[in-house]
PDB file of N, CA and C in Angstrom:
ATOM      1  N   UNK A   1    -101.624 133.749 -91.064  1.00  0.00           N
ATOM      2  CA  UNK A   1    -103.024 133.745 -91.420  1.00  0.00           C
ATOM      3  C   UNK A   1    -103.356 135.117 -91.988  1.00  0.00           C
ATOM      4  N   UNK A   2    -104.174 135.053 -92.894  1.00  0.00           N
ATOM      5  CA  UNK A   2    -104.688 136.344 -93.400  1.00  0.00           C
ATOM      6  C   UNK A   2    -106.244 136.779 -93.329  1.00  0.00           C
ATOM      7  N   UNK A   3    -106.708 137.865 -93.491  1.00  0.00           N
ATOM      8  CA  UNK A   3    -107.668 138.792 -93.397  1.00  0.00           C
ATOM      9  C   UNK A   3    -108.537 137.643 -94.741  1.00  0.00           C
ATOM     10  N   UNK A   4    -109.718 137.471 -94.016  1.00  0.00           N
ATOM     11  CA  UNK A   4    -110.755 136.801 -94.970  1.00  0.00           C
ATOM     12  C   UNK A   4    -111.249 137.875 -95.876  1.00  0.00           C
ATOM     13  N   UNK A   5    -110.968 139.231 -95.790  1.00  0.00           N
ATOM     14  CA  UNK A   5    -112.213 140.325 -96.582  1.00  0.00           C
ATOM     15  C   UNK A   5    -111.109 141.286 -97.069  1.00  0.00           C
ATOM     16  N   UNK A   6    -110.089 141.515 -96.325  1.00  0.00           N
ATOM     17  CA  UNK A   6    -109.016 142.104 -97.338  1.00  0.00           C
ATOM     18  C   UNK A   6    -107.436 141.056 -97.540  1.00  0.00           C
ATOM     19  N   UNK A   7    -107.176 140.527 -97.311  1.00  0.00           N
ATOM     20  CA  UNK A   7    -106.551 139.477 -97.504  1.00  0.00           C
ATOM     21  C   UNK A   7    -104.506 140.051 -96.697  1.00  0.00           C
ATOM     22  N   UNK A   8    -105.010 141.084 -95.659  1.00  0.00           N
ATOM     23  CA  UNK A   8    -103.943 141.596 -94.903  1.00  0.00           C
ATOM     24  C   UNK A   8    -103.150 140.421 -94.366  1.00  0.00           C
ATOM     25  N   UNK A   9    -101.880 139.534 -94.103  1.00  0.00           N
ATOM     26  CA  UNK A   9    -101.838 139.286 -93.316  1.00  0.00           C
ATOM     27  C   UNK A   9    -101.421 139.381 -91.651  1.00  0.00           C
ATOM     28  N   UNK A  10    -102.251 138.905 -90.678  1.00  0.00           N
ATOM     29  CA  UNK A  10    -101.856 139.043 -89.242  1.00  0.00           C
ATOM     30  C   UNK A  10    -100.994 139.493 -88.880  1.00  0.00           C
ATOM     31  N   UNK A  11    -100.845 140.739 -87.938  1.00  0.00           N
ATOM     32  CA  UNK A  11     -99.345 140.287 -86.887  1.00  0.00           C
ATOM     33  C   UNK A  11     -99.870 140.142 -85.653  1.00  0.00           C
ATOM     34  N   UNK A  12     -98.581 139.622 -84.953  1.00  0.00           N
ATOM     35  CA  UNK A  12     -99.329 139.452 -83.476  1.00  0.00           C
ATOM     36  C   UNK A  12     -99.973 140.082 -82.687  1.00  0.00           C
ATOM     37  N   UNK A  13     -99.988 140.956 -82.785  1.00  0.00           N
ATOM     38  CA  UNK A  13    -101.074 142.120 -82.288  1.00  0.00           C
ATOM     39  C   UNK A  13    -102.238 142.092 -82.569  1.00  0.00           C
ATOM     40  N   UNK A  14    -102.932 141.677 -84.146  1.00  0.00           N
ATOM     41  CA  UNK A  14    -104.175 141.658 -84.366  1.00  0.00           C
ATOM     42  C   UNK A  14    -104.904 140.719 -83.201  1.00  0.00           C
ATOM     43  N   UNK A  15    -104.393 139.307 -82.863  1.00  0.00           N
ATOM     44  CA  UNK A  15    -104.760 138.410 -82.261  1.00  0.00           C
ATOM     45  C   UNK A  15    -105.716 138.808 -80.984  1.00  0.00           C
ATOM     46  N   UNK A  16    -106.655 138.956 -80.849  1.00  0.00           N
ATOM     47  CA  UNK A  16    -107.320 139.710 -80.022  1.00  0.00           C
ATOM     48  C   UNK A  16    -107.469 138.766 -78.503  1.00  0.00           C
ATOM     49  N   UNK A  17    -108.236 137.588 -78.750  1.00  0.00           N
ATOM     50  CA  UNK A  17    -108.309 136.622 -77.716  1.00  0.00           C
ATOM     51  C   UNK A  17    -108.561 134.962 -78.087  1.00  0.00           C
ATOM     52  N   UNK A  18    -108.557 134.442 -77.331  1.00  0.00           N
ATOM     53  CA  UNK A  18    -108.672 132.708 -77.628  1.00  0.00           C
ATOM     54  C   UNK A  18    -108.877 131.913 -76.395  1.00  0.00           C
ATOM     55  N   UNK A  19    -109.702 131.228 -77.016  1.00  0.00           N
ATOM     56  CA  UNK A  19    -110.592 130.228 -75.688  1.00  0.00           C
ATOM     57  C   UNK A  19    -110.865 128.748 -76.213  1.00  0.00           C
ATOM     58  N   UNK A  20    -110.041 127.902 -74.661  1.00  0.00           N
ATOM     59  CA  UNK A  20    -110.138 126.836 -75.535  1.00  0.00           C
ATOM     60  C   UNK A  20    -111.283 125.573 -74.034  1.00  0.00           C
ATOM     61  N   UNK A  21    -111.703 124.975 -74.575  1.00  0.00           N
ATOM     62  CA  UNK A  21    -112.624 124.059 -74.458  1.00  0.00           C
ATOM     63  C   UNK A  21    -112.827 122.518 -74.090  1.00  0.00           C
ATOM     64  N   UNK A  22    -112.878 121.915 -73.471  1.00  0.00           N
ATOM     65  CA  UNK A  22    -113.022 120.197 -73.853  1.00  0.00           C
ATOM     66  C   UNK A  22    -114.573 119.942 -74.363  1.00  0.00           C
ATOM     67  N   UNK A  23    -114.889 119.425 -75.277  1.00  0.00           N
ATOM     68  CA  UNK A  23    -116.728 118.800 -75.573  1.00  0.00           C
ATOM     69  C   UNK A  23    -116.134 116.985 -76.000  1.00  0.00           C
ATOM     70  N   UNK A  24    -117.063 116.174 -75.145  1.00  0.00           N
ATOM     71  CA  UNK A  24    -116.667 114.908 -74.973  1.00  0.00           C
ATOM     72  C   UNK A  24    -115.477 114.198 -75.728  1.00  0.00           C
ATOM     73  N   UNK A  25    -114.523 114.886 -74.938  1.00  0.00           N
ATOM     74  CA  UNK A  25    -112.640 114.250 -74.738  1.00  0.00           C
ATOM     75  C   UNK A  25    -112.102 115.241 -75.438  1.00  0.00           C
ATOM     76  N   UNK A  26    -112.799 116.418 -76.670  1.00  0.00           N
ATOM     77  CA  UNK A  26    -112.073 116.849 -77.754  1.00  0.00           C
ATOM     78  C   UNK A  26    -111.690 118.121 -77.583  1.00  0.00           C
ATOM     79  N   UNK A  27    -110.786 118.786 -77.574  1.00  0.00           N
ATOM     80  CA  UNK A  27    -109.932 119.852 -77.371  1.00  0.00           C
ATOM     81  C   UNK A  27    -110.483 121.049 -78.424  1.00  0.00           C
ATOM     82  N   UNK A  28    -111.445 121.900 -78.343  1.00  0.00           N
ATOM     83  CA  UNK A  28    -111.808 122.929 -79.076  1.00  0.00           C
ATOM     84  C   UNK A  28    -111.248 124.256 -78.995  1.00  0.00           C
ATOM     85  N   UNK A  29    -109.965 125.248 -79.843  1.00  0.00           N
ATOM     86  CA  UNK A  29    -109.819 126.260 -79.627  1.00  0.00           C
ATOM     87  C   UNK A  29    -110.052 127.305 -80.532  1.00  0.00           C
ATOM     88  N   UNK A  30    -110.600 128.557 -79.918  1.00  0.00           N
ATOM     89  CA  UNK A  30    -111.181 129.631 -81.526  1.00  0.00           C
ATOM     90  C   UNK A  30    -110.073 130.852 -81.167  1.00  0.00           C
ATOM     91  N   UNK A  31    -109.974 131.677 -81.874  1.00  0.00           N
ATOM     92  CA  UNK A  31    -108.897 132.561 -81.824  1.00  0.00           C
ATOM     93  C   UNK A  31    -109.479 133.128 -82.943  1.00  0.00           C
ATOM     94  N   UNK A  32    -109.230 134.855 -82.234  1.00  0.00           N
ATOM     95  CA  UNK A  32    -110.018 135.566 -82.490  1.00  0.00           C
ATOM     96  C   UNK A  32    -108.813 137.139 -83.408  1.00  0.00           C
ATOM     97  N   UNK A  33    -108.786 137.275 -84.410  1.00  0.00           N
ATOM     98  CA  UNK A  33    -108.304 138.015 -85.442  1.00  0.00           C
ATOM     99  C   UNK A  33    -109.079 139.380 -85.417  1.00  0.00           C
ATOM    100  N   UNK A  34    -108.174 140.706 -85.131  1.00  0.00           N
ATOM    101  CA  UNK A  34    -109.708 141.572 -85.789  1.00  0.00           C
ATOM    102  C   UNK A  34    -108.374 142.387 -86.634  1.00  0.00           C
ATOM    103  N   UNK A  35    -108.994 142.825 -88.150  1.00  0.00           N
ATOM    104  CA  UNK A  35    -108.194 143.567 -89.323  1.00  0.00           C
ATOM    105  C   UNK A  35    -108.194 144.831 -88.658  1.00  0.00           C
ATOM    106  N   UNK A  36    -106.996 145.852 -88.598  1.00  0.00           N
ATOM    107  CA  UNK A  36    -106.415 147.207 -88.157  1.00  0.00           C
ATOM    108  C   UNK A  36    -107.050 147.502 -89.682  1.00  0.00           C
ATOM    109  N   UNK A  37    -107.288 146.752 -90.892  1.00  0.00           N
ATOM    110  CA  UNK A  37    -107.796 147.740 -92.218  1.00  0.00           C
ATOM    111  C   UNK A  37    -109.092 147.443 -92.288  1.00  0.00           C
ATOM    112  N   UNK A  38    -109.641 146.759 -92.037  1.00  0.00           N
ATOM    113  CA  UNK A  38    -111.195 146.311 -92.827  1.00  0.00           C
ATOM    114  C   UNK A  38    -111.818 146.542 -91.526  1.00  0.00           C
ATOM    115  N   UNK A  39    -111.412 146.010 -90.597  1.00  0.00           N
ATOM    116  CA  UNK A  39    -112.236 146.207 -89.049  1.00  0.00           C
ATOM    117  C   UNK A  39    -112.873 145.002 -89.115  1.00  0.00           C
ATOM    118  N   UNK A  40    -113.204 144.302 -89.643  1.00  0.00           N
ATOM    119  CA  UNK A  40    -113.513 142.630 -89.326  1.00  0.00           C
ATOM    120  C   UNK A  40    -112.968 141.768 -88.548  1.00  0.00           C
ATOM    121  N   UNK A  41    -113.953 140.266 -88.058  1.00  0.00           N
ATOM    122  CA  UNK A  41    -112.697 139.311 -87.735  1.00  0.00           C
ATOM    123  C   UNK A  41    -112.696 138.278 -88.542  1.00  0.00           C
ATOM    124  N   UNK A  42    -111.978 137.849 -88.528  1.00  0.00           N
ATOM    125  CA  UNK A  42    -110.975 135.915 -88.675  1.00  0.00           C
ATOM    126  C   UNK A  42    -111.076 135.323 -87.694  1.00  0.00           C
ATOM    127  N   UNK A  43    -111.922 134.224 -87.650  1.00  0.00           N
ATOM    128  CA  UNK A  43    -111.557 133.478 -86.201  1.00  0.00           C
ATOM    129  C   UNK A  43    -111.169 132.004 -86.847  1.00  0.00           C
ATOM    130  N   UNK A  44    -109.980 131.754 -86.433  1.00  0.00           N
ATOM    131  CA  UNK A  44    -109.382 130.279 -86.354  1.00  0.00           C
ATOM    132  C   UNK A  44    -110.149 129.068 -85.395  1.00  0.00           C
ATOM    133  N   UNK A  45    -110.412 127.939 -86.214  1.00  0.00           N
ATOM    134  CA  UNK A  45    -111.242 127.238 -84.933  1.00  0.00           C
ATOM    135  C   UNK A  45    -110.358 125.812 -84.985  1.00  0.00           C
ATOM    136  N   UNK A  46    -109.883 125.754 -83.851  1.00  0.00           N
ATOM    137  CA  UNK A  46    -108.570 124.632 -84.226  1.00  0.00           C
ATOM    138  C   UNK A  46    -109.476 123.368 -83.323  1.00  0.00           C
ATOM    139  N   UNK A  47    -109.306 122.038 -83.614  1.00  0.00           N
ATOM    140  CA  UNK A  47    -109.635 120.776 -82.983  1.00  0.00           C
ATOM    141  C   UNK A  47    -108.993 119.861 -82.789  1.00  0.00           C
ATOM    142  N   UNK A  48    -108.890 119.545 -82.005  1.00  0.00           N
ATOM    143  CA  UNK A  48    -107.587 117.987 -81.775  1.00  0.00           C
ATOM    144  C   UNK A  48    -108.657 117.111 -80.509  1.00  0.00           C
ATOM    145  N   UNK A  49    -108.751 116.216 -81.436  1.00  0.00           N
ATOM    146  CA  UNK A  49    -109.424 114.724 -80.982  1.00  0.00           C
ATOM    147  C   UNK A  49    -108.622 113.285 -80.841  1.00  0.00           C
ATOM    148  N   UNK A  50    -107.247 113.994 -80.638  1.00  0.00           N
ATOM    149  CA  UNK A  50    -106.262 112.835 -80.145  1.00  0.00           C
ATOM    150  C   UNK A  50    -106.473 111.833 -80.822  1.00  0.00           C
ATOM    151  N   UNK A  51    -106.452 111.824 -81.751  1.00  0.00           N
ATOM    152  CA  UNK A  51    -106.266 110.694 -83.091  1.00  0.00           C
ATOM    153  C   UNK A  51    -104.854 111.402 -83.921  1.00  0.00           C
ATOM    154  N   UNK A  52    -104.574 112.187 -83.315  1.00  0.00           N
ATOM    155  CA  UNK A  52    -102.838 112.753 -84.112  1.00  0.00           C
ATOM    156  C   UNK A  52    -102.871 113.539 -85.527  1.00  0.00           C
ATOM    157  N   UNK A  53    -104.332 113.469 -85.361  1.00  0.00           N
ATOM    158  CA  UNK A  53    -104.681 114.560 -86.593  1.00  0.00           C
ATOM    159  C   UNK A  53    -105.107 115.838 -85.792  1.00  0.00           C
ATOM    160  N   UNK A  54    -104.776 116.685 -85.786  1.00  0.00           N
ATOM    161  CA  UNK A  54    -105.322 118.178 -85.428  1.00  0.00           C
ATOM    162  C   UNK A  54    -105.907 118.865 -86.534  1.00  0.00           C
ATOM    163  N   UNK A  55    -107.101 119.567 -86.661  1.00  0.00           N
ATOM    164  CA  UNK A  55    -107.513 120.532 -87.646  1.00  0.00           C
ATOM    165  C   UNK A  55    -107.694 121.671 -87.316  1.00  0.00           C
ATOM    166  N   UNK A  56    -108.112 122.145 -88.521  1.00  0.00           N
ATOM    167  CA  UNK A  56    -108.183 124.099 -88.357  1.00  0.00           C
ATOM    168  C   UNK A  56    -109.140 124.437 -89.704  1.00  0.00           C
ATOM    169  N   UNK A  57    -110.221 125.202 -88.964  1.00  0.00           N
ATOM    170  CA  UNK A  57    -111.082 126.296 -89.959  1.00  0.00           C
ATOM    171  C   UNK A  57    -111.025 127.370 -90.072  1.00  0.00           C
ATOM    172  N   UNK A  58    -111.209 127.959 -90.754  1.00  0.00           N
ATOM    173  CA  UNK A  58    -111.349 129.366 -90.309  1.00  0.00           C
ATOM    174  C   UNK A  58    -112.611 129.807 -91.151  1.00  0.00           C
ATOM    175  N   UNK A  59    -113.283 131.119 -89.951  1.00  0.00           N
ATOM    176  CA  UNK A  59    -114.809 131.565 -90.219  1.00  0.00           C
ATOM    177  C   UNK A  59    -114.421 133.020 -90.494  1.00  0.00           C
ATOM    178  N   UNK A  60    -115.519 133.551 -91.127  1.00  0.00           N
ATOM    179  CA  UNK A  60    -115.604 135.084 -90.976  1.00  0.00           C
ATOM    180  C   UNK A  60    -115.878 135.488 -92.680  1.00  0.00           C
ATOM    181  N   UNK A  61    -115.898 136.649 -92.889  1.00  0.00           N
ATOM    182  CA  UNK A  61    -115.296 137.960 -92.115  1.00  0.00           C
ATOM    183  C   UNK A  61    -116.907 137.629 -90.640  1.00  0.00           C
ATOM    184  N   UNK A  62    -116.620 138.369 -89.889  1.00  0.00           N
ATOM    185  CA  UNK A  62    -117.523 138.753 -88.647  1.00  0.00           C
ATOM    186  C   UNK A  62    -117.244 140.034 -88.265  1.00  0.00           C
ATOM    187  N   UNK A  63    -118.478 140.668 -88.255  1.00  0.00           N
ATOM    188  CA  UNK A  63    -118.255 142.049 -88.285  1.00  0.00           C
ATOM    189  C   UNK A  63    -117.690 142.100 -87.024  1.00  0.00           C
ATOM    190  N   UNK A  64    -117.074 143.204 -86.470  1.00  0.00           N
ATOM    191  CA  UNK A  64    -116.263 144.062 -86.162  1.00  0.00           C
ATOM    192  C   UNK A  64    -117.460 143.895 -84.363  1.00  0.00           C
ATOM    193  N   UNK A  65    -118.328 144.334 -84.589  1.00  0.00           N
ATOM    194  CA  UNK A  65    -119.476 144.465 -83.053  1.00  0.00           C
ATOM    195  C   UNK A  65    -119.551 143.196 -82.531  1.00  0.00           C
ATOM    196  N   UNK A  66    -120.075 142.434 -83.378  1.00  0.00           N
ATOM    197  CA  UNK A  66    -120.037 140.551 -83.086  1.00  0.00           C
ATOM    198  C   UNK A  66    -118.848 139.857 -82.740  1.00  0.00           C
ATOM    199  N   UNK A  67    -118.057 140.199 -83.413  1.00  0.00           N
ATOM    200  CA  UNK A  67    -116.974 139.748 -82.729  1.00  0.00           C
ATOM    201  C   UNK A  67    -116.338 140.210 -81.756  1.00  0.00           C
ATOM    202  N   UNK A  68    -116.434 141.769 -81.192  1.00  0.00           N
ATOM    203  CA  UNK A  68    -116.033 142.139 -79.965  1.00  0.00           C
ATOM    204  C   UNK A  68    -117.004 141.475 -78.356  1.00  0.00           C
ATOM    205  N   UNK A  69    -118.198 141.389 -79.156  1.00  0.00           N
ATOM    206  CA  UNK A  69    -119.249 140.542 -78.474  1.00  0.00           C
ATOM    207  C   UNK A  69    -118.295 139.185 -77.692  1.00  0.00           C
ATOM    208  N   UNK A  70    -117.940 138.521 -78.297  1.00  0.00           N
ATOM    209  CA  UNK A  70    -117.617 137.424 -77.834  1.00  0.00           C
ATOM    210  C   UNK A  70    -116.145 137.378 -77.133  1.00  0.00           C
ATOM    211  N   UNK A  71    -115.221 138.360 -77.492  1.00  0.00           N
ATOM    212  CA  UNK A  71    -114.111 138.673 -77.118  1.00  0.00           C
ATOM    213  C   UNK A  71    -114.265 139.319 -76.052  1.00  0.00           C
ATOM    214  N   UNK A  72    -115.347 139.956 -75.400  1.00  0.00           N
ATOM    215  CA  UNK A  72    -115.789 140.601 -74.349  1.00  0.00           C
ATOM    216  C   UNK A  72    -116.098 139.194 -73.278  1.00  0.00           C
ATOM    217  N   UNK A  73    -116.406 138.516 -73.618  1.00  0.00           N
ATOM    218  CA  UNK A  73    -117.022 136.952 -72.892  1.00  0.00           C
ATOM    219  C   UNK A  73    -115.678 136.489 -72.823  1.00  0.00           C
ATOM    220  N   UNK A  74    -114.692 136.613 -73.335  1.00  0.00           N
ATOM    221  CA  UNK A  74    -113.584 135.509 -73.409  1.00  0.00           C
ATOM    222  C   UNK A  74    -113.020 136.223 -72.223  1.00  0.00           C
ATOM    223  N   UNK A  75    -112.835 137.642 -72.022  1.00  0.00           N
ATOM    224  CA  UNK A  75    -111.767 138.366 -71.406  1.00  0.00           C
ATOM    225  C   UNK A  75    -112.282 138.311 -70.035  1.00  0.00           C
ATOM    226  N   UNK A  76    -113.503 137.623 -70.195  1.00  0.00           N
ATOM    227  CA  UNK A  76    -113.830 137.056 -68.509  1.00  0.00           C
ATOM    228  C   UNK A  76    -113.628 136.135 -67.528  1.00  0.00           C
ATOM    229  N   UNK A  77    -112.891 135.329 -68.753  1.00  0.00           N
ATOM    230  CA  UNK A  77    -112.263 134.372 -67.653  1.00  0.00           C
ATOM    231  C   UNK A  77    -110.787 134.525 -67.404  1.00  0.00           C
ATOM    232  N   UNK A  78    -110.087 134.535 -66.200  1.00  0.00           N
ATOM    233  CA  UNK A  78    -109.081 134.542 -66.075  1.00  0.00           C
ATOM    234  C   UNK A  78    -107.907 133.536 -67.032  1.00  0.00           C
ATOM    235  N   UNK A  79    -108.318 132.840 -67.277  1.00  0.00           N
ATOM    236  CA  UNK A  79    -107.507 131.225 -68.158  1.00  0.00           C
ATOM    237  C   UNK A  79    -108.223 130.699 -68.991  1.00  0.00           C
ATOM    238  N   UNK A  80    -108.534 131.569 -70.251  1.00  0.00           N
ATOM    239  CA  UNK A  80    -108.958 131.124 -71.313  1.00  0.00           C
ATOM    240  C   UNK A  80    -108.897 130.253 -71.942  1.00  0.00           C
ATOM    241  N   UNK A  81    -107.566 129.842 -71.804  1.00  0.00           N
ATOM    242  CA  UNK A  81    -106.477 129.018 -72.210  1.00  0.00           C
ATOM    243  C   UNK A  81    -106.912 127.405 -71.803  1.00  0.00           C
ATOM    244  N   UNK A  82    -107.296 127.312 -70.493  1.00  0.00           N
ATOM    245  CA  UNK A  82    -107.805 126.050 -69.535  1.00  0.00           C
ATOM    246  C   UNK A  82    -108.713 125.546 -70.153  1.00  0.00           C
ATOM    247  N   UNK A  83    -108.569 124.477 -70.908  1.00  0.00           N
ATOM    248  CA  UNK A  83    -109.674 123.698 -71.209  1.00  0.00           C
ATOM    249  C   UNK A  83    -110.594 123.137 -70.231  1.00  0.00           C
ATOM    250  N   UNK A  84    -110.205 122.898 -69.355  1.00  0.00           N
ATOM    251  CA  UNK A  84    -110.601 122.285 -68.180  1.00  0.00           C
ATOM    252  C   UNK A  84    -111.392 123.212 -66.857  1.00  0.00           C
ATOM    253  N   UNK A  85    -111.308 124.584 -67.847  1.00  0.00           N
ATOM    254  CA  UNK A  85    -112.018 125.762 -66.836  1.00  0.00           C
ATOM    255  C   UNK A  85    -113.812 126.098 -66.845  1.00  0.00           C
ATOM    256  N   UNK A  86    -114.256 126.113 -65.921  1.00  0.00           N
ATOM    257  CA  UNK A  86    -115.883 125.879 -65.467  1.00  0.00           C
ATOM    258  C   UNK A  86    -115.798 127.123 -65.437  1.00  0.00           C
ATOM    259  N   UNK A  87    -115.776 128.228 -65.714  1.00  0.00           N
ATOM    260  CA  UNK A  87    -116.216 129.538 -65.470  1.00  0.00           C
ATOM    261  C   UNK A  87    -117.592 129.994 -66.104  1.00  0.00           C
ATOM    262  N   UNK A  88    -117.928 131.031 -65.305  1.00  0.00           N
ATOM    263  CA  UNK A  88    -119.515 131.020 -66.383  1.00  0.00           C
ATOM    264  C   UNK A  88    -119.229 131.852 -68.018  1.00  0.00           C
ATOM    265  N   UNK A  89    -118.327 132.465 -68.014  1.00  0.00           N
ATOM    266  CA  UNK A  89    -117.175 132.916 -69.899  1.00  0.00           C
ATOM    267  C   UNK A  89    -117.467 131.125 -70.332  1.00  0.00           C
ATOM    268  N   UNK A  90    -116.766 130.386 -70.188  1.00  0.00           N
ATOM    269  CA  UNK A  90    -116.427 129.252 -70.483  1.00  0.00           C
ATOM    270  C   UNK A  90    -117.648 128.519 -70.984  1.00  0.00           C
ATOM    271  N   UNK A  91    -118.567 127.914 -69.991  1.00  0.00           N
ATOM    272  CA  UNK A  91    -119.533 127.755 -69.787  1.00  0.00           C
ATOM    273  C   UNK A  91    -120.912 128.494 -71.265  1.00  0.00           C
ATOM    274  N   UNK A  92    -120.845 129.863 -71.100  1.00  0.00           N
ATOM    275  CA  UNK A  92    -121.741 130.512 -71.529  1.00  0.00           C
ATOM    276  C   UNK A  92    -120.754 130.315 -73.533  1.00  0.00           C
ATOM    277  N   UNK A  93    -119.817 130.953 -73.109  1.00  0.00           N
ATOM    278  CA  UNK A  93    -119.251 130.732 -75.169  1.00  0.00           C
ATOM    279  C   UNK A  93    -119.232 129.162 -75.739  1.00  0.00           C
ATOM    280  N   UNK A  94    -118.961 128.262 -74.756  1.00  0.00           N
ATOM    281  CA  UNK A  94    -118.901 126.902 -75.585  1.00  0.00           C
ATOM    282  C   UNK A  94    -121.116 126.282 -75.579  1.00  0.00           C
ATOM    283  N   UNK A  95    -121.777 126.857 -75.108  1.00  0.00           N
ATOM    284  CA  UNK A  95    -122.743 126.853 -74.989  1.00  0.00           C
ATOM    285  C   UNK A  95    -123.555 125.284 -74.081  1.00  0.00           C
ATOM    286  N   UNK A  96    -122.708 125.717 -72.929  1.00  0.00           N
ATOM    287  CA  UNK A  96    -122.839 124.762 -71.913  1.00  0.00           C
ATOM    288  C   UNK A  96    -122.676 123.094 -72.254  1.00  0.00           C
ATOM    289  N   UNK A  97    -121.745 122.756 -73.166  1.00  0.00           N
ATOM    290  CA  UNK A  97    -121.274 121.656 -73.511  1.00  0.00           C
ATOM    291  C   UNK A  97    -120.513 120.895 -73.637  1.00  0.00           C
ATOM    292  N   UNK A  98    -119.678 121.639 -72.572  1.00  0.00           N
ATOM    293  CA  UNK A  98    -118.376 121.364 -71.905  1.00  0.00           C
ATOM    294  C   UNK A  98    -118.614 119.876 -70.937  1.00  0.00           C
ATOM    295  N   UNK A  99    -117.182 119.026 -71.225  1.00  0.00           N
ATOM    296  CA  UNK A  99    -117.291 118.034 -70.390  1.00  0.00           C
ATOM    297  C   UNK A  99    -117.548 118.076 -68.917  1.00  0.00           C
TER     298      UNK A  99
END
């Protein structure tokens, strides 16, 4: 994946954090990019609704403050990863619309 505003691409290191979700049955995950050159992010927003199609968007640029904003919320839950996790991180970033 590459830099939406300078067109760098990723290494694994940029990858800052990722949080993933259920909203009625559907598997929501965002992943969070910030550029070592531009200072922006990339966030990947991947979906799988078990129809065997999986998708992927990607948003941004997002400045650099806003997106630490939310990466600050992610790093609060222990298992970001857990779709299936009730934490108030969880809870508060998917905007209480979790199954």
């Amino acid at each position: 994946m590459d830099c939406l505003k300078c067109k760098r691409t990723f290494e694994k290191e940029d990858l800052l954090a990722s949080m993933s979700g259920s909203i009625m049955g559907d598997e929501y995950t965002d992943v969070y990019f910030l550029c070592p050159v531009c200072r922006v992010f990339t966030v990947a927003h991947w979906r799988d609704n078990f129809t065997g199609t999986e998708t992927m968007e990607v948003s941004g640029p997002v400045e650099e403050s806003a997106g630490m904003e939310r990466v600050r919320l992610i790093r609060q839950c222990p298992e970001p990863w857990d779709k299936k996790c009730r934490c108030e991180a969880h809870i508060e970033y998917f905007g209480n619309s979790l199954d």
